[in-house]
C-alpha atoms as a PDB file:
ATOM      1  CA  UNK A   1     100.551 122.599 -21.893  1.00  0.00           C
ATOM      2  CA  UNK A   2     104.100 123.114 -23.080  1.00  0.00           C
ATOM      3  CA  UNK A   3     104.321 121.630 -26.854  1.00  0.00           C
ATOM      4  CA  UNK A   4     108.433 121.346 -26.181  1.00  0.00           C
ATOM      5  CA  UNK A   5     109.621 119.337 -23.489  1.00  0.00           C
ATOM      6  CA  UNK A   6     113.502 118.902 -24.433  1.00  0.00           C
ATOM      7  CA  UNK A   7     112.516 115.441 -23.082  1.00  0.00           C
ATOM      8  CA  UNK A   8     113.554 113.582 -26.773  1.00  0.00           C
ATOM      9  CA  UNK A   9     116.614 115.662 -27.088  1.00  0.00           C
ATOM     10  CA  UNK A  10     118.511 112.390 -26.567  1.00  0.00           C
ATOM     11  CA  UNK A  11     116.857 110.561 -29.233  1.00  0.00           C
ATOM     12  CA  UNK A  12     114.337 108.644 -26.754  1.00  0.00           C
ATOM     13  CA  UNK A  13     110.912 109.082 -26.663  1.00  0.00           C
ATOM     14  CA  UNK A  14     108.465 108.200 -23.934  1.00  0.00           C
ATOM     15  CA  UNK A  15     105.803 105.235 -23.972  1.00  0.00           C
ATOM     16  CA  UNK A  16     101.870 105.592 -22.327  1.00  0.00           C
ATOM     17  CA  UNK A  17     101.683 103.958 -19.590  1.00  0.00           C
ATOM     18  CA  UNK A  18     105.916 104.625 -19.197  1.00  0.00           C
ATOM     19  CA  UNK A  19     108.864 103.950 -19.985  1.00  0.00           C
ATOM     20  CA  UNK A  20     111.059 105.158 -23.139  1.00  0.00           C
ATOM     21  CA  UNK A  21     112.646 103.765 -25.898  1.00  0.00           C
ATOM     22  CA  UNK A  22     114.474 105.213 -28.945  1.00  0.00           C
ATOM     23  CA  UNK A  23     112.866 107.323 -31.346  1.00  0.00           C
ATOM     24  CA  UNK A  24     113.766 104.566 -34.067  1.00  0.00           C
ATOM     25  CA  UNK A  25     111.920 101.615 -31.724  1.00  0.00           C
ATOM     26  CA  UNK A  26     109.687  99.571 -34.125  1.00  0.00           C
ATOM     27  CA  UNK A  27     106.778 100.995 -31.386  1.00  0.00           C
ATOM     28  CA  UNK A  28     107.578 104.309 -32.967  1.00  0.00           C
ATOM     29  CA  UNK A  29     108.002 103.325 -36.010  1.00  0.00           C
ATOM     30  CA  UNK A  30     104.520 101.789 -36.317  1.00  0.00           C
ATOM     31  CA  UNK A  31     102.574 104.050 -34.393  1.00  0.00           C
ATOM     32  CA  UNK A  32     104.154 106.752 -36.185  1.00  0.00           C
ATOM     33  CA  UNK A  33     103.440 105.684 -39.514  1.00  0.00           C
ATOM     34  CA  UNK A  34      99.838 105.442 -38.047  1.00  0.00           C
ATOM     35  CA  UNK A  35      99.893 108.865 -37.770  1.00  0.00           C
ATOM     36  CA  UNK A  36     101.581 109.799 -41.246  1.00  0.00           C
ATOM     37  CA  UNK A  37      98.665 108.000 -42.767  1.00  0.00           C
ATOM     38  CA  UNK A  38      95.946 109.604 -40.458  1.00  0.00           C
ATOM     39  CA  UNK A  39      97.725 113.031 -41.932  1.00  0.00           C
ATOM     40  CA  UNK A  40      97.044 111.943 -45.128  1.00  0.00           C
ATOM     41  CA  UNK A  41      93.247 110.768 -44.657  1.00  0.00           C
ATOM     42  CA  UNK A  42      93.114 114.487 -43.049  1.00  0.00           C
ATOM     43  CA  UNK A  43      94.658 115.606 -46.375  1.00  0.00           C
ATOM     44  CA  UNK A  44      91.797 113.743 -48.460  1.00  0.00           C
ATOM     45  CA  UNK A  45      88.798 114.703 -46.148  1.00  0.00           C
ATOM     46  CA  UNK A  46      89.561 118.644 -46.540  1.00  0.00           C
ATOM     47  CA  UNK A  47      89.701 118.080 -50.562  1.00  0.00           C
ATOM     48  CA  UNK A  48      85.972 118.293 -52.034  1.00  0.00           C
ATOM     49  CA  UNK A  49      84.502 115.396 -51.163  1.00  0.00           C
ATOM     50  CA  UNK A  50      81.053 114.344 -50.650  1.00  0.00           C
ATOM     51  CA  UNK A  51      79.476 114.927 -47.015  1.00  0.00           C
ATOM     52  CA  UNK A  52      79.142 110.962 -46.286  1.00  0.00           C
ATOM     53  CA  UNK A  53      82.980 110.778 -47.450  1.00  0.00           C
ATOM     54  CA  UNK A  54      83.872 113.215 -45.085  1.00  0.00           C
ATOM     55  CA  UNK A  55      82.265 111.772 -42.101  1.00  0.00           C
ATOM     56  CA  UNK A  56      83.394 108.632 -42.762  1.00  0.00           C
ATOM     57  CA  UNK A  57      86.836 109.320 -42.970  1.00  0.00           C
ATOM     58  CA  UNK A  58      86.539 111.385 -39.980  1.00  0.00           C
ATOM     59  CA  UNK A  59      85.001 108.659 -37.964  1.00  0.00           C
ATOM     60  CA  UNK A  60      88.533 106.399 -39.281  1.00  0.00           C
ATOM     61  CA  UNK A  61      90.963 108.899 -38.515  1.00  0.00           C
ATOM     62  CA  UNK A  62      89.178 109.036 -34.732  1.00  0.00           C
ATOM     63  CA  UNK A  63      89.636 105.122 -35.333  1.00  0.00           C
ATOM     64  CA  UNK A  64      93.543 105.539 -36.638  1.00  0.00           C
ATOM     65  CA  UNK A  65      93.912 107.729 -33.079  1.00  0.00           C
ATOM     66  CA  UNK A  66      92.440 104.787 -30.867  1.00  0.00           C
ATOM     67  CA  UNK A  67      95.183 102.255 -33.030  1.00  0.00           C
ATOM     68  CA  UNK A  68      97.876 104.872 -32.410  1.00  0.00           C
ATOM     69  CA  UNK A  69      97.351 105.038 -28.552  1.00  0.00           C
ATOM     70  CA  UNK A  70      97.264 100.829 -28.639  1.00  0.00           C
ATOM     71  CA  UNK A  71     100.528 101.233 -30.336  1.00  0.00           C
ATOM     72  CA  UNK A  72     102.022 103.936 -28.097  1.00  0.00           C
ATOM     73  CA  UNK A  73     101.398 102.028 -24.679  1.00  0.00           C
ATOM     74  CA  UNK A  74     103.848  99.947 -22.764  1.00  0.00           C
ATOM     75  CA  UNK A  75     102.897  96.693 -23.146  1.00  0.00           C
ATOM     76  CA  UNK A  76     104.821  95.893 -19.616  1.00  0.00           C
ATOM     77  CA  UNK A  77     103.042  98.792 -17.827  1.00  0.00           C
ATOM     78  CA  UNK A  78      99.846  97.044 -17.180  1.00  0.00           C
ATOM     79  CA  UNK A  79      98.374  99.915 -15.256  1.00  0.00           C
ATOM     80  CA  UNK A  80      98.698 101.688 -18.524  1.00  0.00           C
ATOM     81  CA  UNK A  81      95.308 100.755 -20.583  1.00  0.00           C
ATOM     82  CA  UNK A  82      94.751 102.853 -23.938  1.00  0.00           C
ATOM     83  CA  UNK A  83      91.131 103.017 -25.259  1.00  0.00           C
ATOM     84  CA  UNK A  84      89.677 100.117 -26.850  1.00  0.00           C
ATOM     85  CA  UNK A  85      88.449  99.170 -30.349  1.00  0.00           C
ATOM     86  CA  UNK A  86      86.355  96.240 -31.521  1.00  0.00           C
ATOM     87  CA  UNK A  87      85.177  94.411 -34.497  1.00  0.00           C
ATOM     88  CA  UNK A  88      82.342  97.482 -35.191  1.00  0.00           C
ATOM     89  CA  UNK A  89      85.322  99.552 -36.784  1.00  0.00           C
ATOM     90  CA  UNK A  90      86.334  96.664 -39.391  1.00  0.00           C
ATOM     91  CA  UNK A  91      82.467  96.375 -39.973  1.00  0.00           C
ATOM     92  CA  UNK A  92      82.143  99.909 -40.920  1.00  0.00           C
ATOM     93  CA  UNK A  93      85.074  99.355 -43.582  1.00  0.00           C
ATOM     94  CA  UNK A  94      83.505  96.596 -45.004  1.00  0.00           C
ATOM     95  CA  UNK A  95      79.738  98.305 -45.428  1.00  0.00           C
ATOM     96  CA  UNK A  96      81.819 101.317 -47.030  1.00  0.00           C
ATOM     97  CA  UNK A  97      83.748  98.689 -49.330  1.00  0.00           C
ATOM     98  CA  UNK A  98      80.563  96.640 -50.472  1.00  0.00           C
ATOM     99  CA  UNK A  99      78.544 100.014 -50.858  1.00  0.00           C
ATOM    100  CA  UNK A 100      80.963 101.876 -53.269  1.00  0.00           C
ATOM    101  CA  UNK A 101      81.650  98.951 -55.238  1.00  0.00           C
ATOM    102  CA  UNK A 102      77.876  98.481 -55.747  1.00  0.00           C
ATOM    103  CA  UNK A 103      78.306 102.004 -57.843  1.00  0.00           C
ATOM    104  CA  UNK A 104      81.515 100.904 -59.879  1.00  0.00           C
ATOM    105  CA  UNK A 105      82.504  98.567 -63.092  1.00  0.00           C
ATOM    106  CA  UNK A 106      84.043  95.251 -62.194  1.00  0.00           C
ATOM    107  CA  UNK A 107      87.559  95.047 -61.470  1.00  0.00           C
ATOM    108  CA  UNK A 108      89.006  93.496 -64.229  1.00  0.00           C
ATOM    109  CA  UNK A 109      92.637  94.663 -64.298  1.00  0.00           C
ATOM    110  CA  UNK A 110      95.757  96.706 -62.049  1.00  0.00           C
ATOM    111  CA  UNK A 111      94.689  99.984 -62.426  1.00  0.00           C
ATOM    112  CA  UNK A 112      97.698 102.801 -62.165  1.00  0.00           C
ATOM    113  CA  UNK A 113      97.059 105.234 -59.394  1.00  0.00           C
ATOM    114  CA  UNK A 114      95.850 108.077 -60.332  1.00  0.00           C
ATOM    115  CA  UNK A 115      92.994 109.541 -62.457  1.00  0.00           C
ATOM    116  CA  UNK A 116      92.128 112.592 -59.846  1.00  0.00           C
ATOM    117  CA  UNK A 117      93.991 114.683 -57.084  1.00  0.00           C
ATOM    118  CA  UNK A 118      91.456 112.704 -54.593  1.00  0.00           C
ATOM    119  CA  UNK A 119      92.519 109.437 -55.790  1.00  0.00           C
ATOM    120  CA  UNK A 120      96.155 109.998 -56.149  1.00  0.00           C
ATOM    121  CA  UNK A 121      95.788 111.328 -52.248  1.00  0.00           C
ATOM    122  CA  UNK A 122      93.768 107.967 -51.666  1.00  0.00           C
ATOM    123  CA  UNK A 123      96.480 105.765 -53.148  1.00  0.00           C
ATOM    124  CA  UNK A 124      99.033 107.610 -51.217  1.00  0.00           C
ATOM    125  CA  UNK A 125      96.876 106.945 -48.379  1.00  0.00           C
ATOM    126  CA  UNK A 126      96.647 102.950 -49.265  1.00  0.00           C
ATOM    127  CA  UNK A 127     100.466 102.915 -49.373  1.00  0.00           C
ATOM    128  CA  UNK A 128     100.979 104.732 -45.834  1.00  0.00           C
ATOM    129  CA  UNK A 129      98.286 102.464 -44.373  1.00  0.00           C
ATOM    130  CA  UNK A 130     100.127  98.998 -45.815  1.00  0.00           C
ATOM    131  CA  UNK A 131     103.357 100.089 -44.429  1.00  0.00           C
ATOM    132  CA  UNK A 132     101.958 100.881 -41.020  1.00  0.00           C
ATOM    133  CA  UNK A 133     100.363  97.769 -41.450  1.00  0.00           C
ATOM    134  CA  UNK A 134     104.512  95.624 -42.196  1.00  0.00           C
ATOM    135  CA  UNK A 135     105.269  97.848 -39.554  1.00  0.00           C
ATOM    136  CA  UNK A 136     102.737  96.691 -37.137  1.00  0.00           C
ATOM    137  CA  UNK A 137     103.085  92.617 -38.196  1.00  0.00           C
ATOM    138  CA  UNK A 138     106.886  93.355 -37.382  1.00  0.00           C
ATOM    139  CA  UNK A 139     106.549  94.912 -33.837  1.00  0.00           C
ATOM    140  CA  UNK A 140     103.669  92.463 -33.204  1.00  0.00           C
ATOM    141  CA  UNK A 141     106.076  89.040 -34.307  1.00  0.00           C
ATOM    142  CA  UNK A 142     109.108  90.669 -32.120  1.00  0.00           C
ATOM    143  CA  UNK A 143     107.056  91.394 -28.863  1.00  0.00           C
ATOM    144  CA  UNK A 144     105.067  88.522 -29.293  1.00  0.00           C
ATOM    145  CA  UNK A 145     101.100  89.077 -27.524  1.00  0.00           C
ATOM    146  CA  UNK A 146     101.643  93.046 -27.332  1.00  0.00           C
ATOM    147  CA  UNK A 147      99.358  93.644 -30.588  1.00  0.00           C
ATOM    148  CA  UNK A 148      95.442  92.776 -30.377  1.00  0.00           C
ATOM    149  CA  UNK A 149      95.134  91.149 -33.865  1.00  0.00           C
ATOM    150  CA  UNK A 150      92.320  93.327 -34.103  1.00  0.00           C
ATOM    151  CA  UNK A 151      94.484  96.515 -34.729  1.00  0.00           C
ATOM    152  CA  UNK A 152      96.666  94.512 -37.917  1.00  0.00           C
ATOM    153  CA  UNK A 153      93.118  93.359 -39.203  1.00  0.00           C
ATOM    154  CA  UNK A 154      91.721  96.858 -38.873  1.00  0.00           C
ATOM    155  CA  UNK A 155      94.726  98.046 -41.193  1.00  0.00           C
ATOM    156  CA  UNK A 156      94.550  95.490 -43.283  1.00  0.00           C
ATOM    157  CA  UNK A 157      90.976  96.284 -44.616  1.00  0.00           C
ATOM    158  CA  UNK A 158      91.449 100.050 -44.416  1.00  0.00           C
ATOM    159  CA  UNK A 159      93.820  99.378 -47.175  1.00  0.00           C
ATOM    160  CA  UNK A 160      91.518  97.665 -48.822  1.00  0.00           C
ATOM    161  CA  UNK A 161      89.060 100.401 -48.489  1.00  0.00           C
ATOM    162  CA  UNK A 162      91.544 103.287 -49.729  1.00  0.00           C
ATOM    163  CA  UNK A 163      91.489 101.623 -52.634  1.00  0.00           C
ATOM    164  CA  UNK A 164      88.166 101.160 -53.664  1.00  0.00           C
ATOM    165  CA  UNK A 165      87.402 104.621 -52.433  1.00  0.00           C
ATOM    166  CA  UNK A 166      90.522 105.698 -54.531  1.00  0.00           C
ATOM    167  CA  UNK A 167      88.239 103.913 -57.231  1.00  0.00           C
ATOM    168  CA  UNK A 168      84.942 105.739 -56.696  1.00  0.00           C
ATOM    169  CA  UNK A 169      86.527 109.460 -56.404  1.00  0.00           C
ATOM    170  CA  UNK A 170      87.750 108.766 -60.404  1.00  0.00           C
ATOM    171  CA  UNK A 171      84.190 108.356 -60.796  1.00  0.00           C
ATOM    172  CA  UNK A 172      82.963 111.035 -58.759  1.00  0.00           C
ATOM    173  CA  UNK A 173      84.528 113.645 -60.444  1.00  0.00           C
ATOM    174  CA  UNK A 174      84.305 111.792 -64.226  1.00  0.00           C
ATOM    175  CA  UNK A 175      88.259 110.953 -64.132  1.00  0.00           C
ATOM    176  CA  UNK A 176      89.607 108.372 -66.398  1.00  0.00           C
ATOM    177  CA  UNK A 177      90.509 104.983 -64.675  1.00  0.00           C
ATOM    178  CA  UNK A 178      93.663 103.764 -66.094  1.00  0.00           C
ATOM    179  CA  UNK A 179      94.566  99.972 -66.226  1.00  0.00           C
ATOM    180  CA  UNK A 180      97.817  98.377 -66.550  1.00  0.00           C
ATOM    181  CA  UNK A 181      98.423  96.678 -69.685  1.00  0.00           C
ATOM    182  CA  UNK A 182     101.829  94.760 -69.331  1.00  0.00           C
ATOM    183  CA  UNK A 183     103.571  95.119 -72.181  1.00  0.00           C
ATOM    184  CA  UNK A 184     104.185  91.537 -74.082  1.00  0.00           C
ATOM    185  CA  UNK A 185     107.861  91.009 -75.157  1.00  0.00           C
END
């Protein structure tokens, strides 16, 4: 398999299923920020992170591939069906979440990003996943039914998760978490 086709040399890219669009498409521009932040989770897995940690974030960037392929396919090719997900991948977000927050202080402020390479990769992470998440809301309120809400909710909580998992790799490796105190005028 050829990695260059000089198929997008004119700025369009193909769908699955068929079909292209421009490179800029807001298809594109979600699925591809899909992949930005499954580059980054690939980023925090090879840093030295516990065994569980690793597996887990494996098993979501296998997850963020299944979201990407929903993303890339043509929702007006319906011979063109991408692989599935279902609510078991949210659940395994939310076990993670409630497990590492069993091992950490109460959340009692903004905390800056930061406090470890880990969680300033992790908070990177969070921000890539909430703007494939605007950018999924937006191609999912233009094309109207081409989105399984499933796939915005799934984002949604892996947010969620980067951050508390931002939070418990400052404690694994006995960083200092930093809280915002707003300055009073």
């Amino acid at each position: 398999m050829k990695i260059y086709t000089k198929t997008g040399d004119d700025g369009q890219t193909m769908l699955f299923g068929g079909g292209r669009v421009p490179k800029y498409h807001q298809r594109i521009e979600a699925y591809g920020t899909v992949d930005e932040l499954n580059s980054f989770l690939g980023l925090i897995r090879d840093q030295a992170v516990d065994q569980k940690s690793k597996t887990l974030l494996k098993s979501i960037q296998e997850n963020l591939f299944v979201v990407g392929s929903i993303l890339a396919t043509n929702p007006e090719k319906k011979n063109a069906v991408p692989p599935s997900i279902n609510e078991d991948i949210i659940t395994e977000l939310e076990t993670a979440i409630d497990e590492m927050e069993l091992d950490l202080p109460p959340l009692e402020r903004f905390v800056l990003p930061g406090g470890h390479v880990v969680a300033s990769y992790a908070h990177l992470a969070r921000t890539v996943c909430r703007r494939a998440e605007r950018r999924t809301i937006e191609l999912a309120v233009s094309e109207s039914g081409t989105v399984p809400d499933l796939v915005i909710h799934y984002l949604n909580r892996l947010s969620d998760f980067l951050f508390v998992f931002s939070r418990k790799m400052v404690y694994h490796f006995n960083a200092e978490e930093i809280e915002w105190n707003p300055k009073k005028n």
